[in-house]
C-alpha atoms as a PDB file:
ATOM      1  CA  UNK A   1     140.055 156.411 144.340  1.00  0.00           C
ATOM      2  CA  UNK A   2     136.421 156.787 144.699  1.00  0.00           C
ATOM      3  CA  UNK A   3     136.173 158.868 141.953  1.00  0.00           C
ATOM      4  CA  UNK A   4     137.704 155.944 140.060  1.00  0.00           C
ATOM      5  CA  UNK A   5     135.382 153.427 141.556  1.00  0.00           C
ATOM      6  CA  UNK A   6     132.446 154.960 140.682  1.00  0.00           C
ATOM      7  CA  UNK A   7     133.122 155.817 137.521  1.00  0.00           C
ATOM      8  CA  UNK A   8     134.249 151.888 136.682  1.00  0.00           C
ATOM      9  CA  UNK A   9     130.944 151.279 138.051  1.00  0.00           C
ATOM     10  CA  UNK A  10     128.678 153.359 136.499  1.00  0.00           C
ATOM     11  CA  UNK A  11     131.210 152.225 132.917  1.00  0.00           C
ATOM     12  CA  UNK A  12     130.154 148.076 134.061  1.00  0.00           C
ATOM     13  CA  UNK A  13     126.730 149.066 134.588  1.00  0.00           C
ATOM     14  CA  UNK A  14     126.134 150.645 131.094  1.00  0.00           C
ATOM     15  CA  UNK A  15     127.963 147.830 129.506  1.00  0.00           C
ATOM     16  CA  UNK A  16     125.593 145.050 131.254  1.00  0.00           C
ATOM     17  CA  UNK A  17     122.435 147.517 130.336  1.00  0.00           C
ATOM     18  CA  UNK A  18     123.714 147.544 126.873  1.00  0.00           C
ATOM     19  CA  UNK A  19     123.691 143.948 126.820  1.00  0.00           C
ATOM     20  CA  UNK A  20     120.008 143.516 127.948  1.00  0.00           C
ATOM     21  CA  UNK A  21     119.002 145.719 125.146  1.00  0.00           C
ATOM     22  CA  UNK A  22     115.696 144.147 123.422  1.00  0.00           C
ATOM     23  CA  UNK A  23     117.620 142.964 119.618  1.00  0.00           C
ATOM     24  CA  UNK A  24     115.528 143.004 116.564  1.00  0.00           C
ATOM     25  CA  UNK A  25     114.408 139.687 116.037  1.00  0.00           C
ATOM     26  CA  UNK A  26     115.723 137.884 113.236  1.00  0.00           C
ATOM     27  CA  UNK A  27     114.513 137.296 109.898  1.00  0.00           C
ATOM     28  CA  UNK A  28     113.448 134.060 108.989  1.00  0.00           C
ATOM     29  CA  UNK A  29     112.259 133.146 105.327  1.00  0.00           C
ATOM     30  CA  UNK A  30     108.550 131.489 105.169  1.00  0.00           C
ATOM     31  CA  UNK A  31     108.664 128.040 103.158  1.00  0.00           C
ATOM     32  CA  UNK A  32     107.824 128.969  99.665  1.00  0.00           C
ATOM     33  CA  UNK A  33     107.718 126.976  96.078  1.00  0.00           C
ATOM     34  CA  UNK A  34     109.842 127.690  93.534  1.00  0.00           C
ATOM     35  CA  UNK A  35     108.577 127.053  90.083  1.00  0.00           C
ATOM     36  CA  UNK A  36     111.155 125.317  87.486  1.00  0.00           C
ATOM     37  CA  UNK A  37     109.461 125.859  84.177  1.00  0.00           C
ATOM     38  CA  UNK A  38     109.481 124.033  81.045  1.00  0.00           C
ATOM     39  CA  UNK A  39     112.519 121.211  82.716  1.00  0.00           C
ATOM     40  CA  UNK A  40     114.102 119.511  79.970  1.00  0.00           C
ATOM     41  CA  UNK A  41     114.483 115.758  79.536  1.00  0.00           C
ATOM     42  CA  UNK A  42     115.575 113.458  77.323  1.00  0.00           C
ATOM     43  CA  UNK A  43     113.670 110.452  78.569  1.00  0.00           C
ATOM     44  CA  UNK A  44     109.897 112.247  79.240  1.00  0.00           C
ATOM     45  CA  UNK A  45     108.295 115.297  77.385  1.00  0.00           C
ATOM     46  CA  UNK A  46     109.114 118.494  79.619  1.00  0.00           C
ATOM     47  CA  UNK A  47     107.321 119.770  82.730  1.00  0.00           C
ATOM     48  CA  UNK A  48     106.938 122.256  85.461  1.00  0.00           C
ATOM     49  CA  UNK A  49     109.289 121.490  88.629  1.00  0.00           C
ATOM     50  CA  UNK A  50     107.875 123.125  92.061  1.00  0.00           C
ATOM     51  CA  UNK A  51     110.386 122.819  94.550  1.00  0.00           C
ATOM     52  CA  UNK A  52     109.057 123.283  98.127  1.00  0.00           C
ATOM     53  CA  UNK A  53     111.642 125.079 100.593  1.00  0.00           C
ATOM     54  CA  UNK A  54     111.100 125.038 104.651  1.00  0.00           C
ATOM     55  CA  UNK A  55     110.471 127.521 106.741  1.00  0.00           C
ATOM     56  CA  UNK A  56     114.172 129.299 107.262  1.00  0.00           C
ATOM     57  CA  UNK A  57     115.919 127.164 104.433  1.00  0.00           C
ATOM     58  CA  UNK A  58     119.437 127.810 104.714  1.00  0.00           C
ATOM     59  CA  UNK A  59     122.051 126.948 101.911  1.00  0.00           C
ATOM     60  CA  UNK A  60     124.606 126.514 105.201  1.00  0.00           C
ATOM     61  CA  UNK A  61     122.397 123.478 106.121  1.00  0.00           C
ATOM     62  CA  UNK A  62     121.259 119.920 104.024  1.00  0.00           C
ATOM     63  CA  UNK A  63     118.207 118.707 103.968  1.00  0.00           C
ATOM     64  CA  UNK A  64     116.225 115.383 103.281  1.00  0.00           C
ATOM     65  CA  UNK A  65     114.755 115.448  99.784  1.00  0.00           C
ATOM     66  CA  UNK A  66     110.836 114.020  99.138  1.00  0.00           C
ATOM     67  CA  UNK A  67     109.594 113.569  95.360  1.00  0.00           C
ATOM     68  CA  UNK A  68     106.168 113.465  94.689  1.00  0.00           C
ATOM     69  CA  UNK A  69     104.304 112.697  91.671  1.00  0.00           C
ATOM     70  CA  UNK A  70     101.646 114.702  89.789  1.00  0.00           C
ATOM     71  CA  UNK A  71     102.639 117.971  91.473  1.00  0.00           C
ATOM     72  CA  UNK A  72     100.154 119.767  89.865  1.00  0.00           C
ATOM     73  CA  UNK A  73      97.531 118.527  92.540  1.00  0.00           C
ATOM     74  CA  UNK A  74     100.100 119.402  95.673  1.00  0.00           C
ATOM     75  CA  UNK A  75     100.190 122.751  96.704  1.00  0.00           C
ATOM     76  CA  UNK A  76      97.238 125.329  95.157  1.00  0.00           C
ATOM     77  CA  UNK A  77      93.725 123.789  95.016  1.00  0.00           C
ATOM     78  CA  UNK A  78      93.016 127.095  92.919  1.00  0.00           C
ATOM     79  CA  UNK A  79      95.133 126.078  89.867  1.00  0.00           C
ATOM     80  CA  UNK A  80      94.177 121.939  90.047  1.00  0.00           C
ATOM     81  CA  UNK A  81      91.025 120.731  87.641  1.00  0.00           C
ATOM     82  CA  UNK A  82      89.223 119.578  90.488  1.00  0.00           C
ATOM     83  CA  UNK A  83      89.808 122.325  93.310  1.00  0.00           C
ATOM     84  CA  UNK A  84      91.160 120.209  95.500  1.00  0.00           C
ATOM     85  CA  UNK A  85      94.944 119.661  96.506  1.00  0.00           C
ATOM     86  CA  UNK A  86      97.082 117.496  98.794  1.00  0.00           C
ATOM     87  CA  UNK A  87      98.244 120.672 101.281  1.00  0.00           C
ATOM     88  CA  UNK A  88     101.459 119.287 101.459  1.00  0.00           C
ATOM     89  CA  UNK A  89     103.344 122.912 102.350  1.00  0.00           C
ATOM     90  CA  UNK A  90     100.417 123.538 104.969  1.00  0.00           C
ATOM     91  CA  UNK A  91     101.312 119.514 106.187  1.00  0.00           C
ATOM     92  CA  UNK A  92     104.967 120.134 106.170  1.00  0.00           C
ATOM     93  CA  UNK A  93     104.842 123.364 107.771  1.00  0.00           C
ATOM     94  CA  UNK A  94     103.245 122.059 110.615  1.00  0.00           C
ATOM     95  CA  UNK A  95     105.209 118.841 111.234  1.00  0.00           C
ATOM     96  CA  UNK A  96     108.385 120.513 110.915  1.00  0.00           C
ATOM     97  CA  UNK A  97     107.493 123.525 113.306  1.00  0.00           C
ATOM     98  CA  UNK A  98     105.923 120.146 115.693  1.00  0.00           C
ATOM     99  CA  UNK A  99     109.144 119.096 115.731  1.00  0.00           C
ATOM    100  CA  UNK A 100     107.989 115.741 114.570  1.00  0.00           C
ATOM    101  CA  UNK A 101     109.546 115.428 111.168  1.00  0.00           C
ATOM    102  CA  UNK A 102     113.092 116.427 109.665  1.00  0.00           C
ATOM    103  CA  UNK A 103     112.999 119.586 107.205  1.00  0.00           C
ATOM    104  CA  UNK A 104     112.655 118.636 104.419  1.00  0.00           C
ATOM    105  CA  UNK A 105     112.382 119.477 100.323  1.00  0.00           C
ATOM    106  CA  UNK A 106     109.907 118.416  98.614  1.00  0.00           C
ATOM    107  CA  UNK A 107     109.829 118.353  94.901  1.00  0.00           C
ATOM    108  CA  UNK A 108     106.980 117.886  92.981  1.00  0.00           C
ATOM    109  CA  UNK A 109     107.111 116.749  89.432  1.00  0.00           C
ATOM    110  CA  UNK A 110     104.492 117.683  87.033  1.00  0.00           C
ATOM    111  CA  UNK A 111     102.007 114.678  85.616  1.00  0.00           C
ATOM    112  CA  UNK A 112     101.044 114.473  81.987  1.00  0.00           C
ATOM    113  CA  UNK A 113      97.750 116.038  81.327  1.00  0.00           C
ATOM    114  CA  UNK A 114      96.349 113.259  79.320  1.00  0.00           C
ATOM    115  CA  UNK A 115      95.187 110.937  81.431  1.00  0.00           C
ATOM    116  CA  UNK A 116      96.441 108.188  79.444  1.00  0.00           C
ATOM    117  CA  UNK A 117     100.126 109.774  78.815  1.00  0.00           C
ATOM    118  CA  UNK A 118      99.933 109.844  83.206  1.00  0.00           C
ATOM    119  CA  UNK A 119      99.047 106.448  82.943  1.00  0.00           C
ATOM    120  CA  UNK A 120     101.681 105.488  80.582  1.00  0.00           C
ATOM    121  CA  UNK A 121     104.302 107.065  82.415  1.00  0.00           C
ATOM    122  CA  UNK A 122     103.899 106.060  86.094  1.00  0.00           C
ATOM    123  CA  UNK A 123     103.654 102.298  84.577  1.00  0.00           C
ATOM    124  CA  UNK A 124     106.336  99.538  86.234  1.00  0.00           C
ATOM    125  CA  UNK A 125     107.456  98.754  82.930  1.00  0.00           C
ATOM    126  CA  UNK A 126     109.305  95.016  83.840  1.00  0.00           C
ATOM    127  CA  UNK A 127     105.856  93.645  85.918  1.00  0.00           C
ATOM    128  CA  UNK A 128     105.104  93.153  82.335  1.00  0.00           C
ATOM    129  CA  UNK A 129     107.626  90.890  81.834  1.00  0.00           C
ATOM    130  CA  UNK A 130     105.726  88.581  84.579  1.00  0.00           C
ATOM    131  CA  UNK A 131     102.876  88.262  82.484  1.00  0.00           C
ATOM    132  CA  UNK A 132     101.943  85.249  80.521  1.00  0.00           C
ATOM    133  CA  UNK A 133     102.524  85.556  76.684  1.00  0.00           C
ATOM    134  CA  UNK A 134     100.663  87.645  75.002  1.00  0.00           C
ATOM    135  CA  UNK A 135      99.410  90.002  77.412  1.00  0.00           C
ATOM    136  CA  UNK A 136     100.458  93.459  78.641  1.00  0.00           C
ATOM    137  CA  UNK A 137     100.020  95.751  81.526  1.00  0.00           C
ATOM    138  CA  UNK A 138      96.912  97.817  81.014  1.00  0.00           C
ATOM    139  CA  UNK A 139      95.776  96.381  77.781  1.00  0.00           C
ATOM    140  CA  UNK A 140      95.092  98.950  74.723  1.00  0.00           C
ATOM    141  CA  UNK A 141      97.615 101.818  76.695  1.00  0.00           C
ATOM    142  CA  UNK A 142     100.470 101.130  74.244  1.00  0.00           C
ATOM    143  CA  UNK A 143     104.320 101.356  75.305  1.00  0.00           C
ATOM    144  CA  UNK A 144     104.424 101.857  79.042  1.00  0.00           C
ATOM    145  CA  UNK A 145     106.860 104.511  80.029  1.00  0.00           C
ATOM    146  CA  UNK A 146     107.621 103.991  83.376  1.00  0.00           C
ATOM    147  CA  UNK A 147     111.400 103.069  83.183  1.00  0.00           C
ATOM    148  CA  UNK A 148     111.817 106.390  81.171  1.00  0.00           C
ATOM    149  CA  UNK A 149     110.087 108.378  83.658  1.00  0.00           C
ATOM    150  CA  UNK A 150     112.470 107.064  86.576  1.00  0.00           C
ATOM    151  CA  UNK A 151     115.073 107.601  84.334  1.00  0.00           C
ATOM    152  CA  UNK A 152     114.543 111.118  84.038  1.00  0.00           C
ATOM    153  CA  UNK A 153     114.108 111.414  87.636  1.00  0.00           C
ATOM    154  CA  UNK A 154     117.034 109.501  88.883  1.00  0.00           C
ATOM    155  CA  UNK A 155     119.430 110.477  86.017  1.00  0.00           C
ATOM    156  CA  UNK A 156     118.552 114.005  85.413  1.00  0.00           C
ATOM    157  CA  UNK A 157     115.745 115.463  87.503  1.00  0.00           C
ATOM    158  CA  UNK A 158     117.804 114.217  91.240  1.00  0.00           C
ATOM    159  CA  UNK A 159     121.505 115.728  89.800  1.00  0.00           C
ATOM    160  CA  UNK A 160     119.647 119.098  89.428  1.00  0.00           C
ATOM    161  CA  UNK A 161     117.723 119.313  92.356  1.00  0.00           C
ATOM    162  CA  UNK A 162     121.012 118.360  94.339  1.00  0.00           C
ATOM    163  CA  UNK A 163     123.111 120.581  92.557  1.00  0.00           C
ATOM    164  CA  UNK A 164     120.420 123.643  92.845  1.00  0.00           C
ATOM    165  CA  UNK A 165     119.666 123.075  96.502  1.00  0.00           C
ATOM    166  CA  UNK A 166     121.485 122.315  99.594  1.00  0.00           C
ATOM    167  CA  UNK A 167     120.429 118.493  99.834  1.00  0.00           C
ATOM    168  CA  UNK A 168     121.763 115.313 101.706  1.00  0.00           C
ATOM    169  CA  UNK A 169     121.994 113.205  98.385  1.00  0.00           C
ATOM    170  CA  UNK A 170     122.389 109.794  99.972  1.00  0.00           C
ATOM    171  CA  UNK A 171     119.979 107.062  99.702  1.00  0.00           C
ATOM    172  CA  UNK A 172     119.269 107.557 103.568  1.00  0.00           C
ATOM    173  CA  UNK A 173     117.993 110.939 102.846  1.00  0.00           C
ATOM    174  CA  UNK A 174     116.251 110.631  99.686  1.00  0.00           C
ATOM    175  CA  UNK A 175     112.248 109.407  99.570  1.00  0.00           C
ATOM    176  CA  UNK A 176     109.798 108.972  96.559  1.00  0.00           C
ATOM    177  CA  UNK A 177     105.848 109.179  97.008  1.00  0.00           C
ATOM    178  CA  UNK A 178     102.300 109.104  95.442  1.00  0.00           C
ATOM    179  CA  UNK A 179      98.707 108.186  95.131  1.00  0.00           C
ATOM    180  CA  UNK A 180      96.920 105.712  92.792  1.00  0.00           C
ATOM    181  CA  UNK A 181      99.070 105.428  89.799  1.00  0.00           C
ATOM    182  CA  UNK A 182     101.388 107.610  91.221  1.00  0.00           C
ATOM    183  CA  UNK A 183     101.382 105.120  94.204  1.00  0.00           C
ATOM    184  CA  UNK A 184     102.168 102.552  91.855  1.00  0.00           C
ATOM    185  CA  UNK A 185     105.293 104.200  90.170  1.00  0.00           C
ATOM    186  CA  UNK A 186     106.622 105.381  93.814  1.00  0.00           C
ATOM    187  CA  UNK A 187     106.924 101.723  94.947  1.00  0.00           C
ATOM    188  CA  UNK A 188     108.051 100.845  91.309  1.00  0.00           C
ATOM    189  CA  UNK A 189     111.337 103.004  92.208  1.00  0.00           C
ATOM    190  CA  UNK A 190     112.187 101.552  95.042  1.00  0.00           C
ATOM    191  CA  UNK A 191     112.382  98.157  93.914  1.00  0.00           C
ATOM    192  CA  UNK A 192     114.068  99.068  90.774  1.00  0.00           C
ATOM    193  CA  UNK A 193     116.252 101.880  92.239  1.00  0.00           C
ATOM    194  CA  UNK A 194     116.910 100.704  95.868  1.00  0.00           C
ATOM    195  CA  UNK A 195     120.504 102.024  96.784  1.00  0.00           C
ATOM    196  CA  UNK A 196     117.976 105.812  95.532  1.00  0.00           C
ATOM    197  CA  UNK A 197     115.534 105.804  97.537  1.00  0.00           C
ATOM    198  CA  UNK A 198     115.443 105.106 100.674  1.00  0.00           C
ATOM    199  CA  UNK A 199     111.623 104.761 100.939  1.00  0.00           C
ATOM    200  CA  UNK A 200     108.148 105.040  99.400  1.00  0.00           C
ATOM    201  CA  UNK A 201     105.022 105.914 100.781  1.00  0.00           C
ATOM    202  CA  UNK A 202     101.702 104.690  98.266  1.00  0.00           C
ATOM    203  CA  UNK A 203      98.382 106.129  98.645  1.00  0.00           C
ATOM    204  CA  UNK A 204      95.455 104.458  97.571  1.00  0.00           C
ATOM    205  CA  UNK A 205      97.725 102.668  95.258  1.00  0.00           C
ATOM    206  CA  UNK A 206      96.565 101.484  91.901  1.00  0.00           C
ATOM    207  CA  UNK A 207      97.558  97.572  92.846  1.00  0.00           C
ATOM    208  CA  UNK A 208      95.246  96.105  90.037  1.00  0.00           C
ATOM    209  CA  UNK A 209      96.638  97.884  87.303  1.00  0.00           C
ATOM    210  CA  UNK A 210      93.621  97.618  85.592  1.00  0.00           C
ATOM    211  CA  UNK A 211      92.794  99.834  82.400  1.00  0.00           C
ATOM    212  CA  UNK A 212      88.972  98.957  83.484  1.00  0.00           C
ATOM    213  CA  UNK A 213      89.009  99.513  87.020  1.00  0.00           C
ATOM    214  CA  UNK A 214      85.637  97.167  86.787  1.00  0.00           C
ATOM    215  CA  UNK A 215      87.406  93.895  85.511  1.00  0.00           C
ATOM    216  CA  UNK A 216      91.119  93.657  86.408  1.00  0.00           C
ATOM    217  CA  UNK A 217      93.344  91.097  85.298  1.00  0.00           C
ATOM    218  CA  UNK A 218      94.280  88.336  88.118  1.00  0.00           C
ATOM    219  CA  UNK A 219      97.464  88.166  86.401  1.00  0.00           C
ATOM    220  CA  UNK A 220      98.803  91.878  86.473  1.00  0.00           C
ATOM    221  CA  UNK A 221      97.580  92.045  90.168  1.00  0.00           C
ATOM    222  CA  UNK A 222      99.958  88.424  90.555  1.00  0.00           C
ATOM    223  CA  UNK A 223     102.773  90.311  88.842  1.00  0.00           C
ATOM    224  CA  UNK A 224     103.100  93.302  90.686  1.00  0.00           C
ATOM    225  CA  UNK A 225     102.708  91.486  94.118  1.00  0.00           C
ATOM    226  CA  UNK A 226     105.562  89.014  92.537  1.00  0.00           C
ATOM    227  CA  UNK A 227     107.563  91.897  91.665  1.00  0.00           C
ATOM    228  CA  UNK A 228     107.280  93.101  94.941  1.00  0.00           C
ATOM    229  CA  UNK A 229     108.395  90.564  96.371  1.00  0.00           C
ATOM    230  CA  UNK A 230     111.079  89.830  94.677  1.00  0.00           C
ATOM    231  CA  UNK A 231     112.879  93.222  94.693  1.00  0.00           C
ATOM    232  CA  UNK A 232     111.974  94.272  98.182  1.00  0.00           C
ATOM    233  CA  UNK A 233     114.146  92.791 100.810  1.00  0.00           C
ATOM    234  CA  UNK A 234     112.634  92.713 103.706  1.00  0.00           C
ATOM    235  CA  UNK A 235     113.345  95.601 106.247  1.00  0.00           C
ATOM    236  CA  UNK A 236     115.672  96.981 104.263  1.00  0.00           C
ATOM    237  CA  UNK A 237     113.947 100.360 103.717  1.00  0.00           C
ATOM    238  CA  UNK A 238     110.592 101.842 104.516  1.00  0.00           C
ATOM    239  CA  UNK A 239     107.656 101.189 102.988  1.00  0.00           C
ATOM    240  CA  UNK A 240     103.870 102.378 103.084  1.00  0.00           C
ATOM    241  CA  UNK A 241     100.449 101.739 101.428  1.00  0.00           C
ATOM    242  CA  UNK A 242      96.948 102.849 102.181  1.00  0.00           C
ATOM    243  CA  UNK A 243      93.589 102.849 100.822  1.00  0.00           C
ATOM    244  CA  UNK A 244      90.114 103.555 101.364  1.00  0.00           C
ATOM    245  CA  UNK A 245      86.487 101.871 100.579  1.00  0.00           C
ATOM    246  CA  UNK A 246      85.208 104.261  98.546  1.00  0.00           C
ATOM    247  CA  UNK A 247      84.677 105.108  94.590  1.00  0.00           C
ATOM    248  CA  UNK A 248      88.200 103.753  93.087  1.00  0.00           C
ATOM    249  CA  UNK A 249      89.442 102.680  96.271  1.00  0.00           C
ATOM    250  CA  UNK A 250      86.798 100.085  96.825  1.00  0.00           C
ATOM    251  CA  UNK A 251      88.182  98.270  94.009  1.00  0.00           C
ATOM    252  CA  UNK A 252      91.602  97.638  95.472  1.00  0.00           C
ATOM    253  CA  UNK A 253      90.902  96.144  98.610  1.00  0.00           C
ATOM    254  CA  UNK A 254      91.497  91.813  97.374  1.00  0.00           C
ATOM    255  CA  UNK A 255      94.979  92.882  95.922  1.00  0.00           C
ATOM    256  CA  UNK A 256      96.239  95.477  97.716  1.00  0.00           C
ATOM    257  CA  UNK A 257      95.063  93.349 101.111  1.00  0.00           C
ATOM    258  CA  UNK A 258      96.851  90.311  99.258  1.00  0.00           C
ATOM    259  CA  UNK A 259     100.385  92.149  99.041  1.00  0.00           C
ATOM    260  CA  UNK A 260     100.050  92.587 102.790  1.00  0.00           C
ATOM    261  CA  UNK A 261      99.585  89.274 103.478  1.00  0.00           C
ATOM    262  CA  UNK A 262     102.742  88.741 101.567  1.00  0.00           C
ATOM    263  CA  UNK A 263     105.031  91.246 102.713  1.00  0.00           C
ATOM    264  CA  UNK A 264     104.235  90.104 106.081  1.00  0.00           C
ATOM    265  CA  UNK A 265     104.827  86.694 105.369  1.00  0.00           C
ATOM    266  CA  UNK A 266     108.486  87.120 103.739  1.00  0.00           C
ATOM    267  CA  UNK A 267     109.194  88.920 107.138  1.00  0.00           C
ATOM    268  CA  UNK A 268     108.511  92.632 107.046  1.00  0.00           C
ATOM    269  CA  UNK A 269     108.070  94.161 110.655  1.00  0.00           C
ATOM    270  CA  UNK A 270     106.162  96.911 111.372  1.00  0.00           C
ATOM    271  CA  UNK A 271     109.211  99.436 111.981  1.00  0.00           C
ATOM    272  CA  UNK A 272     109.896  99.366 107.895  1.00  0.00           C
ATOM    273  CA  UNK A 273     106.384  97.937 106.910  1.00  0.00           C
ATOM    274  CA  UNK A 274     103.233 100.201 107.563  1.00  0.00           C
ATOM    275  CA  UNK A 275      99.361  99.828 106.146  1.00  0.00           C
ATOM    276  CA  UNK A 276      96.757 101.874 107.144  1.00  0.00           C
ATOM    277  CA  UNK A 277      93.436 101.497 106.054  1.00  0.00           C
ATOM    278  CA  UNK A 278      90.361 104.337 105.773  1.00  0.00           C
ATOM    279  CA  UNK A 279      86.863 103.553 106.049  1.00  0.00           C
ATOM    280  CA  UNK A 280      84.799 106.218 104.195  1.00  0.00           C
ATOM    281  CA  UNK A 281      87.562 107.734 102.425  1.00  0.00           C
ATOM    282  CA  UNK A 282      87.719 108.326  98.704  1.00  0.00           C
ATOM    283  CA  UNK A 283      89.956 108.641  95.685  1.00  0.00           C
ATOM    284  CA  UNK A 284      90.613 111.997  96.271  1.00  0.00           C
ATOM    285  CA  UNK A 285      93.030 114.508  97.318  1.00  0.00           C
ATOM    286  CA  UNK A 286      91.082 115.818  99.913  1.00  0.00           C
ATOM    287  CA  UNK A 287      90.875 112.415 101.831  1.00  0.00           C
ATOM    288  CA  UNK A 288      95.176 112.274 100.816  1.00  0.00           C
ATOM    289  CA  UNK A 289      95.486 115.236 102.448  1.00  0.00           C
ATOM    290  CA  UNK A 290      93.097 114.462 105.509  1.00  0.00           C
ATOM    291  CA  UNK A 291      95.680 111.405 106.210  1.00  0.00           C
ATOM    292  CA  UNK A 292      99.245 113.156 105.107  1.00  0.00           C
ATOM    293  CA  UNK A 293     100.715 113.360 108.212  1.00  0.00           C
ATOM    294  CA  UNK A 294     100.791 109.616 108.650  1.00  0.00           C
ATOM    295  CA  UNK A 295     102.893 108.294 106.327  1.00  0.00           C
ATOM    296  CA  UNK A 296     105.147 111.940 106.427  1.00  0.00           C
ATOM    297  CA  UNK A 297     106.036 111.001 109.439  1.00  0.00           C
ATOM    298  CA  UNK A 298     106.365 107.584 108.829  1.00  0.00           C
ATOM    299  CA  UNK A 299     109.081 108.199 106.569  1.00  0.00           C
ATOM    300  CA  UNK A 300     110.418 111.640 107.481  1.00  0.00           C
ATOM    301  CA  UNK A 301     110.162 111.088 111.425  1.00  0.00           C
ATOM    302  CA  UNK A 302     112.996 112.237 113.229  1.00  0.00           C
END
């Protein structure tokens, strides 16, 4: 019988050693972008797609989806005409891994490399249409092609990137974002497409519309804080603008500070409304990327 003992002893022993065993740690994929080249459209002259994927994406979970405008400037200063990018996988990296925002995809969508095709295509069509007659959003820029461009993102860009990757496609999961005209176009969206989006954040937002940043037009800058207004009901998504004092930025501060004045006056609170504004900062990336974790969280906060 002590034979026995022992030996069921000795037997539980090497079974609970076993157990303790250090286990090779598991694997977990970095975040990475995945390049879509040459996407397809019938609404917008193709692009290049780059598709940013947390750290550890997993097709067995879903995931809030951000789009971002002129993704050539997002991720690799070493490809952009200017050297400088937004660091948006180094930002999202580190909010994630901080716990203080939900993973999520981000998906940037290529600009047009002529600077007035950009312009032309992140242009709210329908402010026009609050302009007295005989004048036109950014005089001399020809047909805008704003309502194409969210047409190609809502009707064929979003299907794909849903389809493709393991997303939450809801409105309460789904976000839209930008800077300057890009800015413009993002809060564009969620007026015109609000059961899409479920919020936009607008960086040094282009709220004068102006073709000559040096003499905008009181009445475009009316128009788009009338559109605003009238498509945005209060507290009934999330919404963000920013802007600095310097080089382009300087010229936005009457307008853009005007639209805040008005957004607080229909009702917004500050849970769903947020401005920030920058002294010293600059219309460009490097000053969007000094500031990106403010209005990431803001929208992607868990």
């Amino acid at each position: 019988m002590k034979k026995l003992f022992l030996l069921s002893a000795l037997l539980i022993g090497s079974i609970h050693l076993a157990g303790c065993q250090p286990q090779e740690p598991e694997q977990v994929e970095p975040s990475k972008v995945v390049m879509h080249y040459n996407f397809k459209s019938q609404f917008v002259p193709s692009r290049t797609i780059r598709v940013w994927l947390p750290e550890g994406y997993s097709a067995t979970k879903k995931y809030d989806v951000l789009y971002m405008h002129d993704g050539t400037m997002l991720f690799d200063a070493t490809t952009t005409w200017n050297h400088q990018e937004w660091g948006v996988d180094e930002a999202m990296d580190s909010l994630v891994n901080l716990g203080r925002i939900r993973p999520t995809i981000v998906v940037g969508i290529d600009n047009r490399t002529n600077t007035m095709d950009r312009v032309a295509e992140y242009c709210p069509d329908d402010v026009g249409e609050l302009l007295p007659a005989g004048k036109q959003l950014y005089d001399g820029l020809g047909t805008p092609h704003g309502n194409d461009y969210l047409r190609f993102l809502i009707e064929e860009l979003k299907p794909f990137i849903d389809s493709a990757y393991s997303t939450y496609p809801d409105r309460d999961h789904t976000w839209i974002m930008g800077s300057s005209c890009g800015g413009l176009i993002s809060s564009y969206a969620l007026c015109k497409y609000p059961q899409v989006f479920a919020g936009a954040a607008c960086m040094s937002t282009h709220s004068t519309l102006a073709a000559d940043v040096n003499h905008p037009d009181p009445d475009a800058i009316t128009a788009y804080r009338t559109y605003l207004l009238q498509h945005l009901t209060p507290n009934s998504c999330l919404l963000y603008f920013d802007r600095g004092d310097q080089t382009l930025d300087a010229n936005y501060a009457e307008s853009q500070d005007a639209i805040n004045q008005a957004l607080w006056a229909a009702g917004w609170d500050e849970d769903h409304f947020m401005y920030r504004f920058f002294p010293g900062a600059a219309h460009e990336e490097k000053y969007w990327r000094a500031r990106l974790d403010i209005p990431l969280r803001f929208l992607l906060g868990k």
